[in-house]
C-alpha atoms as a PDB file:
ATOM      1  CA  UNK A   1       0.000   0.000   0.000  1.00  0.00           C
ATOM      2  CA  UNK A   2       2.669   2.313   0.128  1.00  0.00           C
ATOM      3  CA  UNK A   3       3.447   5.014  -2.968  1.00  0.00           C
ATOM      4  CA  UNK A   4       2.184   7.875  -4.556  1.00  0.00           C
ATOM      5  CA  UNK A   5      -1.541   7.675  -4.945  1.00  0.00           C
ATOM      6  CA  UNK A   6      -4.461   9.511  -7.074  1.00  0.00           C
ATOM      7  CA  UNK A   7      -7.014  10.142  -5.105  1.00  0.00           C
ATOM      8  CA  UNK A   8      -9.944  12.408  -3.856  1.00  0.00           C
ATOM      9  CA  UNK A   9     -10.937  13.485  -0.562  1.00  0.00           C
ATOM     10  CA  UNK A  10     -14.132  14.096   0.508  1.00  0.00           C
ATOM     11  CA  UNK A  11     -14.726  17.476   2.791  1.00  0.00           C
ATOM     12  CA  UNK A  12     -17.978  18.224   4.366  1.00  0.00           C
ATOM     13  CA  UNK A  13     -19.598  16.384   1.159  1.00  0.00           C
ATOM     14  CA  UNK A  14     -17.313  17.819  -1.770  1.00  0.00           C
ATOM     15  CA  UNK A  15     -14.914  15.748  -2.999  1.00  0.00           C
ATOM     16  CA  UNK A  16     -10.962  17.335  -3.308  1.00  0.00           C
ATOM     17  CA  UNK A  17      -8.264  15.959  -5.878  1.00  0.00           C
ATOM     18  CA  UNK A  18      -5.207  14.694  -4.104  1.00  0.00           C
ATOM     19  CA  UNK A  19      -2.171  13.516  -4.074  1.00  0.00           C
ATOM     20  CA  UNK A  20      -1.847  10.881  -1.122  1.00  0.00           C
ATOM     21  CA  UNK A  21       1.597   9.708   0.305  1.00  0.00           C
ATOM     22  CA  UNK A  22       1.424   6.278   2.269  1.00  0.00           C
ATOM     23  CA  UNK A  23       3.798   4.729   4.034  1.00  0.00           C
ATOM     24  CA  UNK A  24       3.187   1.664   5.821  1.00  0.00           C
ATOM     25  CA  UNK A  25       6.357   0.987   7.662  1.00  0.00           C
ATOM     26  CA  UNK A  26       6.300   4.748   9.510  1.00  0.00           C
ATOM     27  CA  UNK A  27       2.536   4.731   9.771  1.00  0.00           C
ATOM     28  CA  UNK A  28       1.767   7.914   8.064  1.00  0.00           C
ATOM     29  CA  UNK A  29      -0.706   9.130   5.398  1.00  0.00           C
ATOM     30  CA  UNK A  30      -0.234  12.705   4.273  1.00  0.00           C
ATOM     31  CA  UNK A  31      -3.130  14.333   1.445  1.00  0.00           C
ATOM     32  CA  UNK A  32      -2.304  17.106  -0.658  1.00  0.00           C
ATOM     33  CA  UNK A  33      -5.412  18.410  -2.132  1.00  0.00           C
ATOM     34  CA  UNK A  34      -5.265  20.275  -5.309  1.00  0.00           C
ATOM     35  CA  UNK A  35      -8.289  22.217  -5.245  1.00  0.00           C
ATOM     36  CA  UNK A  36      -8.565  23.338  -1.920  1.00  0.00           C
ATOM     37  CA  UNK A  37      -8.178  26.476   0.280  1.00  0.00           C
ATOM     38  CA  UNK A  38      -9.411  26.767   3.669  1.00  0.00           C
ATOM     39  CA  UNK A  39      -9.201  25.350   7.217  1.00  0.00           C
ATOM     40  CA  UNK A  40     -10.058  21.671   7.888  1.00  0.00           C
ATOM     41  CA  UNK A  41      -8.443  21.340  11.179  1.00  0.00           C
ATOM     42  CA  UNK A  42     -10.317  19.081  13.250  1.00  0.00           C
ATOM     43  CA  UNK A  43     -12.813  17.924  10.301  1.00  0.00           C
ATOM     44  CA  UNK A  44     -13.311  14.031   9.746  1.00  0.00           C
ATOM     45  CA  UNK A  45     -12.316  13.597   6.014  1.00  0.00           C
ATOM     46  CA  UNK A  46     -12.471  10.366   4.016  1.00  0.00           C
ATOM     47  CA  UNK A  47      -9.832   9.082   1.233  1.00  0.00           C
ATOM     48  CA  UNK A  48     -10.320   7.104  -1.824  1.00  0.00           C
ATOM     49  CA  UNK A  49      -7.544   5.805  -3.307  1.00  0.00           C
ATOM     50  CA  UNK A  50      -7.907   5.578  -6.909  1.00  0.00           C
ATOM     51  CA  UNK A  51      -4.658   5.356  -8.973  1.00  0.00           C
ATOM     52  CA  UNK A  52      -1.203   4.602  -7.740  1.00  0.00           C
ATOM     53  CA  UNK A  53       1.131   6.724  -9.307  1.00  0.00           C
ATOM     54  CA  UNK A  54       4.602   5.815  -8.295  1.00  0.00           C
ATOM     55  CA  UNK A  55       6.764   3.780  -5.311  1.00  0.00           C
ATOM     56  CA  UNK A  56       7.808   5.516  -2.338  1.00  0.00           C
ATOM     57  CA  UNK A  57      11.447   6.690  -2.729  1.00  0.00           C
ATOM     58  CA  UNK A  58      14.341   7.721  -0.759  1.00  0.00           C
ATOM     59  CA  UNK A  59      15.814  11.454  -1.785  1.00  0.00           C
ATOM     60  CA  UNK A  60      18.946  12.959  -1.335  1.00  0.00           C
ATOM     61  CA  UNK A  61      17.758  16.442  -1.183  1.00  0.00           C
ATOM     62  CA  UNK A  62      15.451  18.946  -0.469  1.00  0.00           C
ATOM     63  CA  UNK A  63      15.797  19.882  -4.503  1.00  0.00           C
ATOM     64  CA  UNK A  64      15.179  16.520  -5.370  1.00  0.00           C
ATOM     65  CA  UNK A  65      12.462  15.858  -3.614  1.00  0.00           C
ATOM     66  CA  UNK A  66      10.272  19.094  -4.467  1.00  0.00           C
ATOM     67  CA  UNK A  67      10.875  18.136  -8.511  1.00  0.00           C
ATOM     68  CA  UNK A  68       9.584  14.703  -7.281  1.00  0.00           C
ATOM     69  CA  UNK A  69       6.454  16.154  -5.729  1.00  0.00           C
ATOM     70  CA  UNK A  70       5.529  18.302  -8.372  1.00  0.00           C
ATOM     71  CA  UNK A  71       5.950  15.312 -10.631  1.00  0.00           C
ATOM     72  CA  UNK A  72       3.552  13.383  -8.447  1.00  0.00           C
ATOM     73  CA  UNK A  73       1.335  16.474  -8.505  1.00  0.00           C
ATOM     74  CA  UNK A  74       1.280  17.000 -12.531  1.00  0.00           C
ATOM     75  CA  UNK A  75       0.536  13.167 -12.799  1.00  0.00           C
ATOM     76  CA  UNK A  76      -2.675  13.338 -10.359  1.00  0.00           C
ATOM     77  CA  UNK A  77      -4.022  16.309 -12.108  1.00  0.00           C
ATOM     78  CA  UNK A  78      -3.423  14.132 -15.449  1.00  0.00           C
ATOM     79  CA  UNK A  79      -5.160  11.478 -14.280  1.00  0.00           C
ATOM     80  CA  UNK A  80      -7.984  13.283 -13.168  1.00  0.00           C
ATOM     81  CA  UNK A  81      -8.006  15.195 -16.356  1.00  0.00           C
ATOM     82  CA  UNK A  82      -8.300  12.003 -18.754  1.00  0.00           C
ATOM     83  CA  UNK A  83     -11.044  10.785 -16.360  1.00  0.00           C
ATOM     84  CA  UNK A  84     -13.446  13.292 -17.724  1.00  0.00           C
END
């Protein structure tokens, strides 16, 4: 289950674009919603996974890693895009 995921996030009934990061062995889940300004602190949200986009990967550097991300983030906004 860990990666890079396509997914959307639902928000008070409205459904956010997202870019999920899983990680299994450390426990954590971390959405980054495309669409979306706002406060959601202390919210309940639900995620559906849809598409996994790529393997989690170990980075060197803070340079790296950013290109990575907004990889991951053109590649959920182009799978979203050709779902239409």
């Amino acid at each position: 289950m860990s990666g890079i995921y396509a997914a959307h996030v639902l928000i008070d009934g409205k459904e956010y674009p997202a870019a999920i990061y899983a990680d299994q062995k450390r426990n954590v889940l971390e959405a980054y919603l495309l669409d979306f300004s706002g406060d959601m602190y202390g919210q309940t949200i639900t995620i559906r996974l849809y598409d996994k986009v790529r393997e989690n990967e170990m980075f060197l550097d803070d340079t790296t890693l950013k290109a990575a991300i907004a990889e991951d983030v053109r590649a959920v906004q182009k799978y979203f895009k050709d779902k239409k």
